[in-house]
Protein backbone atom coordinates (compact mmCIF):
# COMPACT_ATOMS: atom_id res chain seq x y z
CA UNK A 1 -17.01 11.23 36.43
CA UNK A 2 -14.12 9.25 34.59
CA UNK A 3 -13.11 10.88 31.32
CA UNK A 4 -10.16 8.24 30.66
CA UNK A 5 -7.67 5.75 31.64
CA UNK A 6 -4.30 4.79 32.02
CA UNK A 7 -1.88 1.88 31.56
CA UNK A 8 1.47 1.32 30.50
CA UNK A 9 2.96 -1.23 27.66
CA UNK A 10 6.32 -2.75 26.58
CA UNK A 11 7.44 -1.92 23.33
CA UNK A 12 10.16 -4.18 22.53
CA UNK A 13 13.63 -2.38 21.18
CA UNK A 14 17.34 -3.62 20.64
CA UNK A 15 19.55 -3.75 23.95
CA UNK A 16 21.45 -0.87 24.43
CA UNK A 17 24.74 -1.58 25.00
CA UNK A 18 25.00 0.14 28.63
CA UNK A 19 22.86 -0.73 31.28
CA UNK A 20 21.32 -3.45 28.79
CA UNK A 21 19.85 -5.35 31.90
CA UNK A 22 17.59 -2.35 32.99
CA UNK A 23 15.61 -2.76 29.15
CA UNK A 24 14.82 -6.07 29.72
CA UNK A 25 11.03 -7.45 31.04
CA UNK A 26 9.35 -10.25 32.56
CA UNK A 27 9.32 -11.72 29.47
CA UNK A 28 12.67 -11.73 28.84
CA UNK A 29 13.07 -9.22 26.10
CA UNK A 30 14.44 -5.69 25.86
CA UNK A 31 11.84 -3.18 25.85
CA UNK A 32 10.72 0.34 26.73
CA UNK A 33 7.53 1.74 29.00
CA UNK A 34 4.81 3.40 26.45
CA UNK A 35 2.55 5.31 29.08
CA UNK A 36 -0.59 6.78 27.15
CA UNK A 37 -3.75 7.84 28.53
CA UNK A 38 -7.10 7.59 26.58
CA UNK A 39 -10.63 8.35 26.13
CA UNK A 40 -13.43 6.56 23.89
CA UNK A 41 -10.84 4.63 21.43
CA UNK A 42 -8.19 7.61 21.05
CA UNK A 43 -5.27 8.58 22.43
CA UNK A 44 -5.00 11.58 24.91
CA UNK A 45 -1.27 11.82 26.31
CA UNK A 46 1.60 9.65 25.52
CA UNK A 47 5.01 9.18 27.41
CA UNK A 48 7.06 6.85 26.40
CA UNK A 49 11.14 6.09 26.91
CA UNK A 50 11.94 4.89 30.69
CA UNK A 51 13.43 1.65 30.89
CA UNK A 52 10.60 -1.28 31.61
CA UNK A 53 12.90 -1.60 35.36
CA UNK A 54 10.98 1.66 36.08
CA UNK A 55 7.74 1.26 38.23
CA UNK A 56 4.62 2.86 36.48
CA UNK A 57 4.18 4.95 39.31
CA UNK A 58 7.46 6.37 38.90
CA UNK A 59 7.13 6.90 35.13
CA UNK A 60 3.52 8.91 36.08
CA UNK A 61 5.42 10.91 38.37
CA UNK A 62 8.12 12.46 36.24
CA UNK A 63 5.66 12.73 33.08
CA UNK A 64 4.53 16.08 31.96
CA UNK A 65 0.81 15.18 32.10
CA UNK A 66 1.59 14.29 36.08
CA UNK A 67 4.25 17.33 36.73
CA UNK A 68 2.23 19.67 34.55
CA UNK A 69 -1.35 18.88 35.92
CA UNK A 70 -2.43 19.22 31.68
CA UNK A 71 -5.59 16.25 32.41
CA UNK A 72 -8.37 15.82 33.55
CA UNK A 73 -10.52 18.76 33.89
CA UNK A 74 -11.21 19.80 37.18
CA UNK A 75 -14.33 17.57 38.75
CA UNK A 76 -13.35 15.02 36.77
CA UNK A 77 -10.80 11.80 37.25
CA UNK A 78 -8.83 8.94 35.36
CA UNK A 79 -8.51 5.48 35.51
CA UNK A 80 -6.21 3.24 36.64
CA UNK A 81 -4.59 -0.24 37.49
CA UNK A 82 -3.53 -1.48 40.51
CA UNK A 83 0.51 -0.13 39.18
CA UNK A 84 -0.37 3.39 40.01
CA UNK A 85 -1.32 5.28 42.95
CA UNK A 86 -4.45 6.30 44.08
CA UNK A 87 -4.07 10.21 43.95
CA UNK A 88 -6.40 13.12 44.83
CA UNK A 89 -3.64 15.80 44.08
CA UNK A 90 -2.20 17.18 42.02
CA UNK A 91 -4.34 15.11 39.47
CA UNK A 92 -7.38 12.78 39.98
CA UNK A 93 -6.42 8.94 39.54
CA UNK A 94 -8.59 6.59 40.66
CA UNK A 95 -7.02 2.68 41.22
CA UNK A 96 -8.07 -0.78 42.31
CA UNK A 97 -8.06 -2.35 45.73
CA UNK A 98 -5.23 -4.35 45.77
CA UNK A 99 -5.91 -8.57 45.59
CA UNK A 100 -6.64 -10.25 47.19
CA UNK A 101 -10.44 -8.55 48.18
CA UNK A 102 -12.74 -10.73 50.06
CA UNK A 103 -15.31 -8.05 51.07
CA UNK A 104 -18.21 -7.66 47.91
CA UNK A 105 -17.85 -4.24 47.96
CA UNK A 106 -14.55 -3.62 47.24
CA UNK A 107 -15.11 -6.94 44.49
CA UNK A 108 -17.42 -5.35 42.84
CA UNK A 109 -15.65 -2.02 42.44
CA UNK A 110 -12.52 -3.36 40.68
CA UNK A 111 -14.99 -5.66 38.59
CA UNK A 112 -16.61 -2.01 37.45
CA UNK A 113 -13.29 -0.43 37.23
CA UNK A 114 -11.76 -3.21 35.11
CA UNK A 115 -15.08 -2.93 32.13
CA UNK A 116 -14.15 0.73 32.39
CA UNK A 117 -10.52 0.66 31.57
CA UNK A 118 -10.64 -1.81 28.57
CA UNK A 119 -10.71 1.84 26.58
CA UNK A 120 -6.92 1.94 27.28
CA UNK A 121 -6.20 -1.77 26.39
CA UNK A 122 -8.11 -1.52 23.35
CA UNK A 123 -6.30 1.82 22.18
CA UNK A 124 -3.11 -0.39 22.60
CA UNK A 125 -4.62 -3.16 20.40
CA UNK A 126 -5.46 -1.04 17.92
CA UNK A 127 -2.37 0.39 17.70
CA UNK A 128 -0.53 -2.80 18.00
CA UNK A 129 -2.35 -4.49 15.18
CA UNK A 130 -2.22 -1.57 12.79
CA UNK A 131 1.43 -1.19 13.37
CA UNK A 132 2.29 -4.61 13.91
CA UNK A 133 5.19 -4.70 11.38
CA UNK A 134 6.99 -2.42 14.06
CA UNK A 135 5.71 -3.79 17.53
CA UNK A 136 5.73 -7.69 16.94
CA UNK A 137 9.59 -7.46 16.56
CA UNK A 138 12.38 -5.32 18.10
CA UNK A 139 12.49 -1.54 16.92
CA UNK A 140 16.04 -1.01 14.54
CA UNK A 141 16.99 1.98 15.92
CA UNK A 142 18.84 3.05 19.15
CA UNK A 143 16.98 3.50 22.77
CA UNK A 144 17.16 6.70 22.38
CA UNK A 145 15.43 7.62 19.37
CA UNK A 146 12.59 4.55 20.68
CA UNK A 147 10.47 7.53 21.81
CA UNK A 148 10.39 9.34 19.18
CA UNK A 149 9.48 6.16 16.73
CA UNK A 150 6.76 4.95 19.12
CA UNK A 151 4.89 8.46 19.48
CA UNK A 152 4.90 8.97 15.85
CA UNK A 153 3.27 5.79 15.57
CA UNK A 154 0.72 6.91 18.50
CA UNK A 155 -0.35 9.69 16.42
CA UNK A 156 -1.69 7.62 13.89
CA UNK A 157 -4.28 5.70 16.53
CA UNK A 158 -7.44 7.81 15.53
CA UNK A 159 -6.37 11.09 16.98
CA UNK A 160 -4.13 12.60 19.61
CA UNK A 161 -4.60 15.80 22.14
CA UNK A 162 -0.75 15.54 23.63
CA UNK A 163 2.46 13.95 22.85
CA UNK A 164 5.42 14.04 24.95
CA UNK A 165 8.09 13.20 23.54
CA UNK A 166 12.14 14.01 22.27
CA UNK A 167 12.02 18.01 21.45
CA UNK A 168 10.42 17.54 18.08
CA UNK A 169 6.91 18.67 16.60
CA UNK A 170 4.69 16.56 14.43
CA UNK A 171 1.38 17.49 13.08
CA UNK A 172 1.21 21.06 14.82
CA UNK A 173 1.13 18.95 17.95
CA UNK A 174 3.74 20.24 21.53
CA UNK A 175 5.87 17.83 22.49
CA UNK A 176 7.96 17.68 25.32
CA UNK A 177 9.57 14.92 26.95
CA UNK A 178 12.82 13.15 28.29
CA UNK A 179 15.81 11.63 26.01
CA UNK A 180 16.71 8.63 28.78
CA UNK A 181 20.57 8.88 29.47
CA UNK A 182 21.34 6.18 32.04
């Protein structure tokens, strides 16, 4: 049984001044990964700070909910895109076939998996839109501090079990996560 998903998002920030070409995106613009996971319209675990040049499979690897096995229950699994790995161990993650598929079955399995992980996409549009003062333009403060911004903002996107982030508590909530030095 699913019990969430996961996906990561560029949050757009000011260039640092070293290593400026690692922040910057497809789009052409400076940003940072924001990897959350979510249930049913709410946030369960965010990470958030690596450099968009960092593959999202890399970014699940060295995150606490990954390296600390803290979700999903046992008997249970997560959701994700095609970015991430398919894992059994040490956590359950369950990913598309990669495209092109041209047998039905394996079709018709991403088509399911894809209705099931809009929760995550619409978590990030409802954050997006009620914060969109900070995400539609660059964040004013340093690369460093990004984290810490953007998971303050997270906890305002109905309700959050886990935030990793710089060694700070907010809301009675544990927080744990890395400052990125490059």
């Amino acid at each position: 049984m699913a019990v969430g998903a996961i996906d990561a998002c560029h949050i757009r920030i000011k260039a640092p001044a070293e290593n400026a070409g690692c922040y910057y995106n497809r789009k052409l613009f400076p940003s940072v990964q924001l990897q959350a996971i979510c249930d049913h319209g709410r946030f369960i675990d965010v990470f958030c700070g690596y450099p968009i040049s960092v593959h999202d499979a890399r970014v699940l690897k060295n995150s606490p909910f990954y390296t600390q096995q803290l979700y999903p229950p046992e008997g249970t699994c997560i959701l994700g895109d095609s970015g991430y790995p398919c894992l059994n161990a040490p956590i359950h993650l369950l990913t598309s076939y990669r495209m092109p598929v041209l047998n039905p079955v394996p079709a018709r399995y991403n088509s399911k998996l894809s209705r099931a992980r809009v929760i995550i996409e619409r978590c990030f549009g409802m954050m997006k839109t009620r914060w969109c003062s900070v995400f539609f333009k660059a964040l004013e403060v340093s690369h460093t501090c990004a984290p810490t911004v953007i998971t303050s903002v997270c906890s305002s996107v109905p309700v959050i079990k886990e935030i990793h982030h710089h060694q700070v508590y907010q809301r009675g909530m544990r927080s744990n996560c890395v400052e990125v030095t490059t």
